[in-house]
N, C-alpha and C. Protein backbone atom coordinates (compact mmCIF):
# COMPACT_ATOMS: atom_id res chain seq x y z
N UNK A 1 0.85 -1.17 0.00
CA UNK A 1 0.00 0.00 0.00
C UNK A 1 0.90 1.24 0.00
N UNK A 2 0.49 2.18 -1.06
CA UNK A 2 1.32 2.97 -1.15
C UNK A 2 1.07 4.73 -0.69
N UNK A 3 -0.24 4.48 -0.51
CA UNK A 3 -0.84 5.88 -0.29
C UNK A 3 -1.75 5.46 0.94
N UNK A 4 -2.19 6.33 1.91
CA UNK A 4 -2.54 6.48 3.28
C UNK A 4 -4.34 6.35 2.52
N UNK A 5 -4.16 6.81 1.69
CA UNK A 5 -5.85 7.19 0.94
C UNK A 5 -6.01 6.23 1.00
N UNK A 6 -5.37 4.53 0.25
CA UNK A 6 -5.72 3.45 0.67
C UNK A 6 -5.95 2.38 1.42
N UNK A 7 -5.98 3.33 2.87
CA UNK A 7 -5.87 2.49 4.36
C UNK A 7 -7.24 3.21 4.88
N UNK A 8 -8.47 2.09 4.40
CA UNK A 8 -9.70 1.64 4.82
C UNK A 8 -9.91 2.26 6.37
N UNK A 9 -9.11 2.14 7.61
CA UNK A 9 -9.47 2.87 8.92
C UNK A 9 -8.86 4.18 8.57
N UNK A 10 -7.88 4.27 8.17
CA UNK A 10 -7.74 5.96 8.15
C UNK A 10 -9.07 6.68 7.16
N UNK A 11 -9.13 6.49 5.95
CA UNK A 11 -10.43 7.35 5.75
C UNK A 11 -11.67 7.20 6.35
N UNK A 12 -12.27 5.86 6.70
CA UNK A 12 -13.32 6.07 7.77
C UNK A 12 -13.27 7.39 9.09
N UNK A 13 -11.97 6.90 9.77
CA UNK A 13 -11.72 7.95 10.61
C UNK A 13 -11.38 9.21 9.78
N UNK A 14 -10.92 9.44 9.39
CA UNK A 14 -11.30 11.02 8.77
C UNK A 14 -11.93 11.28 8.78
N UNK A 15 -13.27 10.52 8.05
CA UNK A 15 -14.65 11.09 7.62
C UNK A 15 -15.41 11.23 8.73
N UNK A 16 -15.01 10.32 9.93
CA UNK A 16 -15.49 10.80 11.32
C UNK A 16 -15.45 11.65 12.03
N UNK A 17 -14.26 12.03 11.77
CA UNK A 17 -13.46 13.42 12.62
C UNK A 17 -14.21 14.62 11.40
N UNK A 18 -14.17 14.33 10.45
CA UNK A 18 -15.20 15.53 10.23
C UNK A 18 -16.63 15.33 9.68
N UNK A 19 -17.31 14.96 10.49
CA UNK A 19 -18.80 14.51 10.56
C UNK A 19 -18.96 15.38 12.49
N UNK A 20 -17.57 15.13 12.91
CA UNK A 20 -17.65 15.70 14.26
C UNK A 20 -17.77 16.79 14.20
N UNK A 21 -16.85 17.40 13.51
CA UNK A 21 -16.41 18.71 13.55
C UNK A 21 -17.72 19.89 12.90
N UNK A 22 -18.55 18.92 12.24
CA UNK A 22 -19.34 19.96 11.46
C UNK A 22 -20.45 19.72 12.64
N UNK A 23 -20.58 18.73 13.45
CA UNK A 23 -21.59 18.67 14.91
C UNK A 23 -21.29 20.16 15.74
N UNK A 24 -19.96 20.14 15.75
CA UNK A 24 -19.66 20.62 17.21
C UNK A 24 -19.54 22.42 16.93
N UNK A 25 -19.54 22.38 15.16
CA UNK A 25 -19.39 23.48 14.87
C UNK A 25 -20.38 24.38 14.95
N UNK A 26 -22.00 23.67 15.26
CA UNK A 26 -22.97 24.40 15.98
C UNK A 26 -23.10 24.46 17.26
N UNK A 27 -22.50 24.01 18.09
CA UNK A 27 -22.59 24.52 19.47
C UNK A 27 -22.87 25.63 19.64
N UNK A 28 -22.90 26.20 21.11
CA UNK A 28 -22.93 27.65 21.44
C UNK A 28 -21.51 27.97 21.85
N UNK A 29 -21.17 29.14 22.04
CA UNK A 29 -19.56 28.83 22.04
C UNK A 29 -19.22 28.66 23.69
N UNK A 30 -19.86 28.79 24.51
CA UNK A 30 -19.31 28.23 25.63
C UNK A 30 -18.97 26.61 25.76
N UNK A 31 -20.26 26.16 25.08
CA UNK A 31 -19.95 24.50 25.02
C UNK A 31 -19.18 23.94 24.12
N UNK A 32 -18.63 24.98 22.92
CA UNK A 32 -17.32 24.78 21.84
C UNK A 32 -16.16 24.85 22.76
N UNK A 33 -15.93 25.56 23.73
CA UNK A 33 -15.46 25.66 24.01
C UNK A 33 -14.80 24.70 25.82
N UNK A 34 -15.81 24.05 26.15
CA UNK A 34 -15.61 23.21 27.48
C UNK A 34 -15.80 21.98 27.07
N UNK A 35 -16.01 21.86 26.02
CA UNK A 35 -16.44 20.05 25.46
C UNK A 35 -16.31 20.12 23.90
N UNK A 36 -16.45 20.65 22.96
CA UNK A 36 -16.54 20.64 21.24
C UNK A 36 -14.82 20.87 20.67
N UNK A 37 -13.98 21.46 21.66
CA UNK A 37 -12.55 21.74 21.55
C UNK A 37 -11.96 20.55 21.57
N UNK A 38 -12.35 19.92 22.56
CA UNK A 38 -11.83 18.89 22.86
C UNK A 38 -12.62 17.27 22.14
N UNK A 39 -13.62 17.34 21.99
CA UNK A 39 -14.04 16.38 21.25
C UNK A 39 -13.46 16.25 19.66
N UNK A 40 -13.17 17.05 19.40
CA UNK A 40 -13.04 17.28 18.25
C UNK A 40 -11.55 17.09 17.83
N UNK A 41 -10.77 17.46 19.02
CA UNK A 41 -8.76 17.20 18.74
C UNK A 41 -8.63 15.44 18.84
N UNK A 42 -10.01 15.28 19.58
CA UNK A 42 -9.61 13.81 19.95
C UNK A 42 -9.98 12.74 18.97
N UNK A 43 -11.47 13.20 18.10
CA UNK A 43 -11.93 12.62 16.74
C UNK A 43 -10.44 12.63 15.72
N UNK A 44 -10.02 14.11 15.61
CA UNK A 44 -9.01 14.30 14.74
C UNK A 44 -7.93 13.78 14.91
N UNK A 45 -7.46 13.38 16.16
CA UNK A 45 -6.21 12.44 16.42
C UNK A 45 -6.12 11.33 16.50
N UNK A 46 -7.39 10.53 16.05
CA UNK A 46 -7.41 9.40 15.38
C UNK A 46 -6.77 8.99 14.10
N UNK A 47 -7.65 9.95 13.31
CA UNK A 47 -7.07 9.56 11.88
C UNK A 47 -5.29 10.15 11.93
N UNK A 48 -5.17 11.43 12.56
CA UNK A 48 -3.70 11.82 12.29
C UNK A 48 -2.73 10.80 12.96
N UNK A 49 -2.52 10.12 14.12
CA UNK A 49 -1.86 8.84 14.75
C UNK A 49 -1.83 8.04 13.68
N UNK A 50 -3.03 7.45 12.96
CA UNK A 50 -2.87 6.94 11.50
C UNK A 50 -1.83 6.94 10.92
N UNK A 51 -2.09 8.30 10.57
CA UNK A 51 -1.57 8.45 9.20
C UNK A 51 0.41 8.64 9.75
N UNK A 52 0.26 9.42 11.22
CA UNK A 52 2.03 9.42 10.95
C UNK A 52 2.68 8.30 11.16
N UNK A 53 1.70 6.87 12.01
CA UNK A 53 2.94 5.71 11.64
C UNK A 53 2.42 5.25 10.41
N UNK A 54 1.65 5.82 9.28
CA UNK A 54 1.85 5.14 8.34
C UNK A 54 3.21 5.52 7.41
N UNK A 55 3.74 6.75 7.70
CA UNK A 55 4.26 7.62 7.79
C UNK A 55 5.97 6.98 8.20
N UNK A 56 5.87 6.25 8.83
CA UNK A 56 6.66 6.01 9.65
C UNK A 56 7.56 4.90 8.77
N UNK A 57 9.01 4.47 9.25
CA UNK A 57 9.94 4.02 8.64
C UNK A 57 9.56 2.44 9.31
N UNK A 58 9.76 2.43 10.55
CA UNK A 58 9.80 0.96 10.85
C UNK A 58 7.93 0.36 11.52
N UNK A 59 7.65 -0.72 11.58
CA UNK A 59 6.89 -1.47 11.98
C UNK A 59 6.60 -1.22 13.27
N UNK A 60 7.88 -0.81 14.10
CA UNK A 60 7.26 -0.74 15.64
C UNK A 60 6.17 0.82 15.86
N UNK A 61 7.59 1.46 15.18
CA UNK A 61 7.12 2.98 14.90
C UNK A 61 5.64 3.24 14.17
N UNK A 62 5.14 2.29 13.29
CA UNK A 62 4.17 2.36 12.88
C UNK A 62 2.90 1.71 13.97
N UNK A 63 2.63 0.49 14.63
CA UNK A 63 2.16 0.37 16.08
C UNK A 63 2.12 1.11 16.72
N UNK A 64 3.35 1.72 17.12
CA UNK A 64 3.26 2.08 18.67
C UNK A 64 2.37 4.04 18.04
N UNK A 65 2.15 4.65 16.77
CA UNK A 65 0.97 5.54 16.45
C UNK A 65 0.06 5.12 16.77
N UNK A 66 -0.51 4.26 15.97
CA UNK A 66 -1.48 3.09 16.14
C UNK A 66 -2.07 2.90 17.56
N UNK A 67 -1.37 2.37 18.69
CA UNK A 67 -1.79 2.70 19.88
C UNK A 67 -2.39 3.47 20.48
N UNK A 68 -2.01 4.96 20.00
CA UNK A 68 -1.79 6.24 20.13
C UNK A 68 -3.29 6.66 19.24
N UNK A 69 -4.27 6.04 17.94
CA UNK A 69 -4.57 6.50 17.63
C UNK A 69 -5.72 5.47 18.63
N UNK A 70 -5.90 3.76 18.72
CA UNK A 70 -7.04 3.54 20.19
C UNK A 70 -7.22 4.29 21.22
N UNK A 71 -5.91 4.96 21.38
CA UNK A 71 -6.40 5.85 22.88
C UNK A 71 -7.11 6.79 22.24
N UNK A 72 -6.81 7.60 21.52
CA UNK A 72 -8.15 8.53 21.02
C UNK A 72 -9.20 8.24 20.64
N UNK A 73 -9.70 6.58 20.47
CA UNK A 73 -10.79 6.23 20.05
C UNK A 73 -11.46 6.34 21.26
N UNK A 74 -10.71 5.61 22.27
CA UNK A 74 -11.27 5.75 23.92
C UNK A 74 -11.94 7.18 24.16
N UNK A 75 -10.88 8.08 24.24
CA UNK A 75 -11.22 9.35 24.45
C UNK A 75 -12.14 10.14 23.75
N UNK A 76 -12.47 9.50 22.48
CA UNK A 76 -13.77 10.32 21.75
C UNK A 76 -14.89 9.12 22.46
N UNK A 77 -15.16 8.81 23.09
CA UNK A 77 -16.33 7.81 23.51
C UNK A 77 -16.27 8.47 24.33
N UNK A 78 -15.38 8.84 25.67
CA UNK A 78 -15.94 9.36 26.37
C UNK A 78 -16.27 11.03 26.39
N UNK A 79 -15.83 12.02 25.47
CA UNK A 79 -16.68 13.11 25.12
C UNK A 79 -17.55 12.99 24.52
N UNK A 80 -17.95 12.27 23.50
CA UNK A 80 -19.43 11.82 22.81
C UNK A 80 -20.43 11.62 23.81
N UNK A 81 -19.80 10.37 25.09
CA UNK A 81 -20.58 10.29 26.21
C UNK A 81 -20.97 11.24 26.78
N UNK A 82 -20.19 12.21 26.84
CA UNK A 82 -20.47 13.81 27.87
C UNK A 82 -21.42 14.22 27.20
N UNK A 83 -21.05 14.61 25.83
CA UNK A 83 -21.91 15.63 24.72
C UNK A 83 -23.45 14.72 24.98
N UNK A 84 -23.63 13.56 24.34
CA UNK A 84 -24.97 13.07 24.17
C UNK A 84 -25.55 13.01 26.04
N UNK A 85 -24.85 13.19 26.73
CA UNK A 85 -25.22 13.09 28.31
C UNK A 85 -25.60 14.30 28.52
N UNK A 86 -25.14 15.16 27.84
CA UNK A 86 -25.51 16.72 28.31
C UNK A 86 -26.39 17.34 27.23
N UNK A 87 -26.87 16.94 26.57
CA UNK A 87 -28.09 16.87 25.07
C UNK A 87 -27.43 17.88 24.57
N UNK A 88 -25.90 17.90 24.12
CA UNK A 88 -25.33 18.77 23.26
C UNK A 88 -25.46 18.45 21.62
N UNK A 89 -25.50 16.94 21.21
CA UNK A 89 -25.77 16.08 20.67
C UNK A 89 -27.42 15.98 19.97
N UNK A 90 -27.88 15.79 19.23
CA UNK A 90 -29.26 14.87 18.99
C UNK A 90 -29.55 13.31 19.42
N UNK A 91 -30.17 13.23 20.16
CA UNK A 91 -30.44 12.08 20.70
C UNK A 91 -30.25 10.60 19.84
N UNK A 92 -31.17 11.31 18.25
CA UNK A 92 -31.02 10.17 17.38
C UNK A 92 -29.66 10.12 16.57
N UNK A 93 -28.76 10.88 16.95
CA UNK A 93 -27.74 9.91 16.51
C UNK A 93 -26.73 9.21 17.38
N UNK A 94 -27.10 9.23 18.45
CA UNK A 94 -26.46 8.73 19.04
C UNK A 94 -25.77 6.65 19.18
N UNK A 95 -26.89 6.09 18.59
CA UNK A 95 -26.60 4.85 18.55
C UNK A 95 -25.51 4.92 17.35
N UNK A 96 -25.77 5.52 16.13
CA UNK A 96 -25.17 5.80 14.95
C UNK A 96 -23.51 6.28 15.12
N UNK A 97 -23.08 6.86 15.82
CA UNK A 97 -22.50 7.62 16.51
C UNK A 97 -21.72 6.35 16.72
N UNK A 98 -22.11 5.90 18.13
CA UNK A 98 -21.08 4.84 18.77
C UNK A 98 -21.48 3.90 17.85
N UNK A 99 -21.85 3.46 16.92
CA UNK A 99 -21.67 2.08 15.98
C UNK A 99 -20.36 2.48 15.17
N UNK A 100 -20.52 3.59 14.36
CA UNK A 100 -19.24 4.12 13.86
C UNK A 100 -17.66 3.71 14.43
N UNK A 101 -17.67 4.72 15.84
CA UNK A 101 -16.51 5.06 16.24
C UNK A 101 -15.70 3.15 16.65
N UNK A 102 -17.05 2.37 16.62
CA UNK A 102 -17.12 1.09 17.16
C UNK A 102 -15.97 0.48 15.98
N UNK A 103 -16.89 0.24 14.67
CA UNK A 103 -16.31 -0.14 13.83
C UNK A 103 -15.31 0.51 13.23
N UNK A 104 -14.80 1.78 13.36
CA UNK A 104 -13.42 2.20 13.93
C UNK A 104 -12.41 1.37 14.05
N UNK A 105 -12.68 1.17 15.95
CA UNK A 105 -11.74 0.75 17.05
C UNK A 105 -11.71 -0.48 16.14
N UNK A 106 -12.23 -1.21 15.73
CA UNK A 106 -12.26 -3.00 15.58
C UNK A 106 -11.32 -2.98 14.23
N UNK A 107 -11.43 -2.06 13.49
CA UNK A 107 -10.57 -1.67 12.02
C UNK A 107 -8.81 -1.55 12.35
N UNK A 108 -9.36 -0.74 13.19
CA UNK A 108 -7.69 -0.28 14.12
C UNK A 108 -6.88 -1.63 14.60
N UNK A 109 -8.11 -1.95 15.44
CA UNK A 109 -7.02 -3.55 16.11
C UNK A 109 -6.75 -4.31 15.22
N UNK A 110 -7.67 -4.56 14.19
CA UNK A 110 -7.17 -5.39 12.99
C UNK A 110 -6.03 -4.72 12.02
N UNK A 111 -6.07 -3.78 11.75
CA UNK A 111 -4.77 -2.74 11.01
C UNK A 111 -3.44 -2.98 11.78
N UNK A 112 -3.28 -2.99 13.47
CA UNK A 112 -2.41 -3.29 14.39
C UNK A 112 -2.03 -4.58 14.11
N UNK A 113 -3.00 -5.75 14.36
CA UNK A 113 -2.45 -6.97 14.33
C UNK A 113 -1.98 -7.42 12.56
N UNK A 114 -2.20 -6.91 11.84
CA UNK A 114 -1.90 -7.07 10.38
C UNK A 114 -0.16 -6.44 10.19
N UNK A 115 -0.18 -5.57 10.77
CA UNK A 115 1.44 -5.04 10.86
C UNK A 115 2.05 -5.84 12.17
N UNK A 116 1.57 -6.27 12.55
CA UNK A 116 1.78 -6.84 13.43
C UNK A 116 2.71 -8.26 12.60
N UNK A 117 1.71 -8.73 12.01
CA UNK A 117 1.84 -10.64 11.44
C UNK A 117 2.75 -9.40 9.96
N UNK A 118 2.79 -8.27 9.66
CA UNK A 118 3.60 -8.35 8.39
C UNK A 118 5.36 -8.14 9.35
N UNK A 119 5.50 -7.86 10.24
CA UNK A 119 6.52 -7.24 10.79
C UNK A 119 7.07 -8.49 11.49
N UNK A 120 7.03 -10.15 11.57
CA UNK A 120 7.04 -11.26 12.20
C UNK A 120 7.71 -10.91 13.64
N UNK A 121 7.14 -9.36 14.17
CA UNK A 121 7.99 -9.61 15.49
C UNK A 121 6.83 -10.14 16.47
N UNK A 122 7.70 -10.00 17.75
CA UNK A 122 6.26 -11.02 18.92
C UNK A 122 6.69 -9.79 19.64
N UNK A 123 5.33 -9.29 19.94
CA UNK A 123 5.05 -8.16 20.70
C UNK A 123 3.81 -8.40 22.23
């Protein structure tokens, strides 16, 4: 694979991180600002963790982003949680919402363990 365009979790997550961004971009600006700031670096640092160990020279270096981009999957669940907890959100998308970010995370671990089995190290 020669281009990042053709790595299936990175453009999903892109298109997530800005599906967020155009949410949060109606807030009011106090709540852009105590929750939509931050939801939004954390959507976006999904796909960017992506893309810089794709970026990256060696196999570990490419994982150990990768890691880096589950923890932001974590961390957008739990501001999504805040936002849809605090009806910053529309109610109805909320199942939609976490099915996404779901099939995400599950893309990711499989992208991990695939560099994983191409890199024959034991980690």
């Amino acid at each position: 694979m020669k281009d990042i365009m053709d790595l299936n979790v990175y453009t999903e997550s892109l298109e997530f991180s800005n599906t967020i961004w155009k949410l949060c971009k109606q807030f009011n600006h106090f709540d852009q600002r105590t929750l939509g700031i931050q939801l939004v670096k954390s959507a976006d640092s999904i796909s960017a963790n992506i893309a810089e160990g794709f970026g990256r020279f060696h196999y570990k270096e490419n994982i150990h982003f990768c890691y880096y981009a589950r923890g932001s999957v974590e961390e957008t669940k739990d501001w999504l949680r805040k936002a849809f907890g605090r009806e910053l959100l529309p109610k109805h998308l909320e199942n939609k919402t976490f099915d996404e970010i779901t099939i995400i995370s599950k893309k990711l671990n499989r992208y991990i363990n695939s560099i994983k089995t191409r890199s024959n190290s034991k980690y």
